[in-house]
Protein backbone atom coordinates (compact mmCIF):
# COMPACT_ATOMS: atom_id res chain seq x y z
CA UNK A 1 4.53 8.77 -16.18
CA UNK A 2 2.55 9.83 -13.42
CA UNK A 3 1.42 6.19 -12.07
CA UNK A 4 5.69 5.56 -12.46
CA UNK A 5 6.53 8.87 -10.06
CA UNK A 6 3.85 7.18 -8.13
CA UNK A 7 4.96 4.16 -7.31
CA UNK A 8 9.00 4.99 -7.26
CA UNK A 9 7.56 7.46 -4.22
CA UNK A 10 5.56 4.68 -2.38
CA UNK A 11 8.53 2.33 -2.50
CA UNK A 12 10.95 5.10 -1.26
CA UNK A 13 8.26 5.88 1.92
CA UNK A 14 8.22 2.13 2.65
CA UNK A 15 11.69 2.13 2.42
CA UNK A 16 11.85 4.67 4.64
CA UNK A 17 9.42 4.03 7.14
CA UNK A 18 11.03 0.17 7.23
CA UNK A 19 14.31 1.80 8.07
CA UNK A 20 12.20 3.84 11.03
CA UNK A 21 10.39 0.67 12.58
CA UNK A 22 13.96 -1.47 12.03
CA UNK A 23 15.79 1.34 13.96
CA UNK A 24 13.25 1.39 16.84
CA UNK A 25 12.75 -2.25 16.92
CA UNK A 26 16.54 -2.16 17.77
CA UNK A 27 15.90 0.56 20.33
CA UNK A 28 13.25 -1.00 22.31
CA UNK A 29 15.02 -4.10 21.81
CA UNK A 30 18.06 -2.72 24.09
CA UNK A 31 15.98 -1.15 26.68
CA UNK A 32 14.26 -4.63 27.13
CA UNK A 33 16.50 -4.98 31.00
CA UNK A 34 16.43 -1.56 31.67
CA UNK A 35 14.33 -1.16 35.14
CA UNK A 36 12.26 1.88 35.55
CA UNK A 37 13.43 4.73 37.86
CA UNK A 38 11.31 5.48 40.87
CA UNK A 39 10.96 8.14 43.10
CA UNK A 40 11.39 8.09 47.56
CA UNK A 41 7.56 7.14 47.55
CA UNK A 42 7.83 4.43 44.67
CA UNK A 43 6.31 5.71 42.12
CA UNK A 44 7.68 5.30 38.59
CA UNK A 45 9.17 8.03 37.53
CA UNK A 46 10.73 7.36 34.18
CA UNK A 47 10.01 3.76 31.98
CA UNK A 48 12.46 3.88 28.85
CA UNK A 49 11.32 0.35 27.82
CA UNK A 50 7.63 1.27 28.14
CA UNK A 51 8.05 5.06 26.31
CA UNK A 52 10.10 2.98 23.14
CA UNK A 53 7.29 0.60 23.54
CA UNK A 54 4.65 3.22 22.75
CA UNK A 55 6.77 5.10 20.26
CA UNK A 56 7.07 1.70 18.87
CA UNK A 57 3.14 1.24 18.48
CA UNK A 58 2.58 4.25 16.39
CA UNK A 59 5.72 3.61 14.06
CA UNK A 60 4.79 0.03 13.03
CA UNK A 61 1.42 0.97 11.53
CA UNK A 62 2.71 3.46 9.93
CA UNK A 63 5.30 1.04 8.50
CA UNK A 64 2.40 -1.55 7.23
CA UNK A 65 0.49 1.31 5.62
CA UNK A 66 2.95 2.76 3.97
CA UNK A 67 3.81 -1.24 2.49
CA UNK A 68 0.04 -1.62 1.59
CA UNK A 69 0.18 1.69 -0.56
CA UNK A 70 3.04 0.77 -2.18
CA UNK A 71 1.49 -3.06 -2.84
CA UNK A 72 -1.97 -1.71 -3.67
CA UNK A 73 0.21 0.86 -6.32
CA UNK A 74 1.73 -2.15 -7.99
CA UNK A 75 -1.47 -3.95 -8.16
CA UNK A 76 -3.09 -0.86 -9.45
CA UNK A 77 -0.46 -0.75 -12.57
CA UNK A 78 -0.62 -3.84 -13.39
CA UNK A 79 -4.56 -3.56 -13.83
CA UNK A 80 -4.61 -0.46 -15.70
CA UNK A 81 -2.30 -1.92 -18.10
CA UNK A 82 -4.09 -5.02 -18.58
CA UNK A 83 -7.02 -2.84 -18.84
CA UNK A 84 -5.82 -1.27 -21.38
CA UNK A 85 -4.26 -4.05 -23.79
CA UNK A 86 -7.79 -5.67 -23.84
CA UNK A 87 -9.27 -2.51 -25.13
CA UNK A 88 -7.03 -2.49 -27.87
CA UNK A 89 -8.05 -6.09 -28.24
CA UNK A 90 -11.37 -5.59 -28.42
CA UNK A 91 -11.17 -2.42 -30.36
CA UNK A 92 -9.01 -4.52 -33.26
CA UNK A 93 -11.48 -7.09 -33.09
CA UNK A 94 -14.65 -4.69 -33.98
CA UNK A 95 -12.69 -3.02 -36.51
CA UNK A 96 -12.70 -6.43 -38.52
CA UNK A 97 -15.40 -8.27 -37.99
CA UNK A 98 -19.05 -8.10 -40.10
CA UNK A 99 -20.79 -4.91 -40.49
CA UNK A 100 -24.30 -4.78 -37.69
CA UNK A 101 -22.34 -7.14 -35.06
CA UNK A 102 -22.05 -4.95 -32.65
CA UNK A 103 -25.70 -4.21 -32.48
CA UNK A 104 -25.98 -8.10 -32.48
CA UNK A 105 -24.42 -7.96 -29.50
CA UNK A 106 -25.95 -5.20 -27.87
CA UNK A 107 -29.19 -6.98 -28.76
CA UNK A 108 -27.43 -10.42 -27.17
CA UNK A 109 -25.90 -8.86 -23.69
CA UNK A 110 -28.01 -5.12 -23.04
CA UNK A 111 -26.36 -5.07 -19.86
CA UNK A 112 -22.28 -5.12 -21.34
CA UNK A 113 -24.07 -1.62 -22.85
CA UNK A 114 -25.55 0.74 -20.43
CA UNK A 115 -26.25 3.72 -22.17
C-alpha cells in the first residue's frame, strides 16, 4: 500500500512540475522580442526575457527530477514484485524436493549462502 501512495504521489509531482516548466516555457517563449529597458546612461535596467530565462533554468531540473523519481518508483515496483514471486518460487521448490538438498547446495555454491 505504501509503495502504491508512493508512486500515485510521484506521478502527481511530475504532473505538476510538467504543468510548471510547460507554463514557463510559454512565458519565456512570449518575452522572446521583448527588448530590455535601459536607463539615460545605457545600462540595462530591466531584462524580462533574461529573468524568465533564469526562472526557467531552475524549473526544468526540477521538472526532470521529479520524472526520474517517479520512473525510478515504477522500476522499483516492478522489482520488488518480481523479487518476491521468485521467492515463493524458490520457497515451493525446497518444500518438495529430496530431504539434505539444500545442504547439497550449500556445499555446491557457499557463496549463494553467506552466513
Amino acid at each position: 500500500m505504501s509503495e502504491k501512495i508512493k508512486s500515485i504521489g510521484a506521478a502527481i509531482v511530475s504532473l505538476v512540475t510538467a504543468g510548471i516548466a510547460i507554463w514557463w516555457l510559454a512565458l519565456v517563449a512570449n518575452r522572446l522580442g521583448l527588448k530590455p529597458e535601459v536607463n539615460a546612461q545605457g545600462a540595462v535596467v530591466l531584462d524580462e526575457f533574461q529573468r524568465a530565462k533564469d526562472v526557467l533554468l531552475v524549473v526544468l531540473p526540477l521538472f526532470s527530477a521529479s520524472l526520474a523519481y517517479w520512473v525510478g518508483s515504477q522500476g522499483a515496483e516492478k522489482a520488488k514484485k518480481e523479487a518476491a514471486g521468485a521467492a515463493a518460487k524458490l520457497q515451493a521448490v525446497i518444500d518438495t524436493s529430496p530431504k539434505g538438498i539444500l545442504d547439497e547446495a550449500k556445499l555446491k555454491h557457499p557463496k549463494a549462502f553467506p552466513d
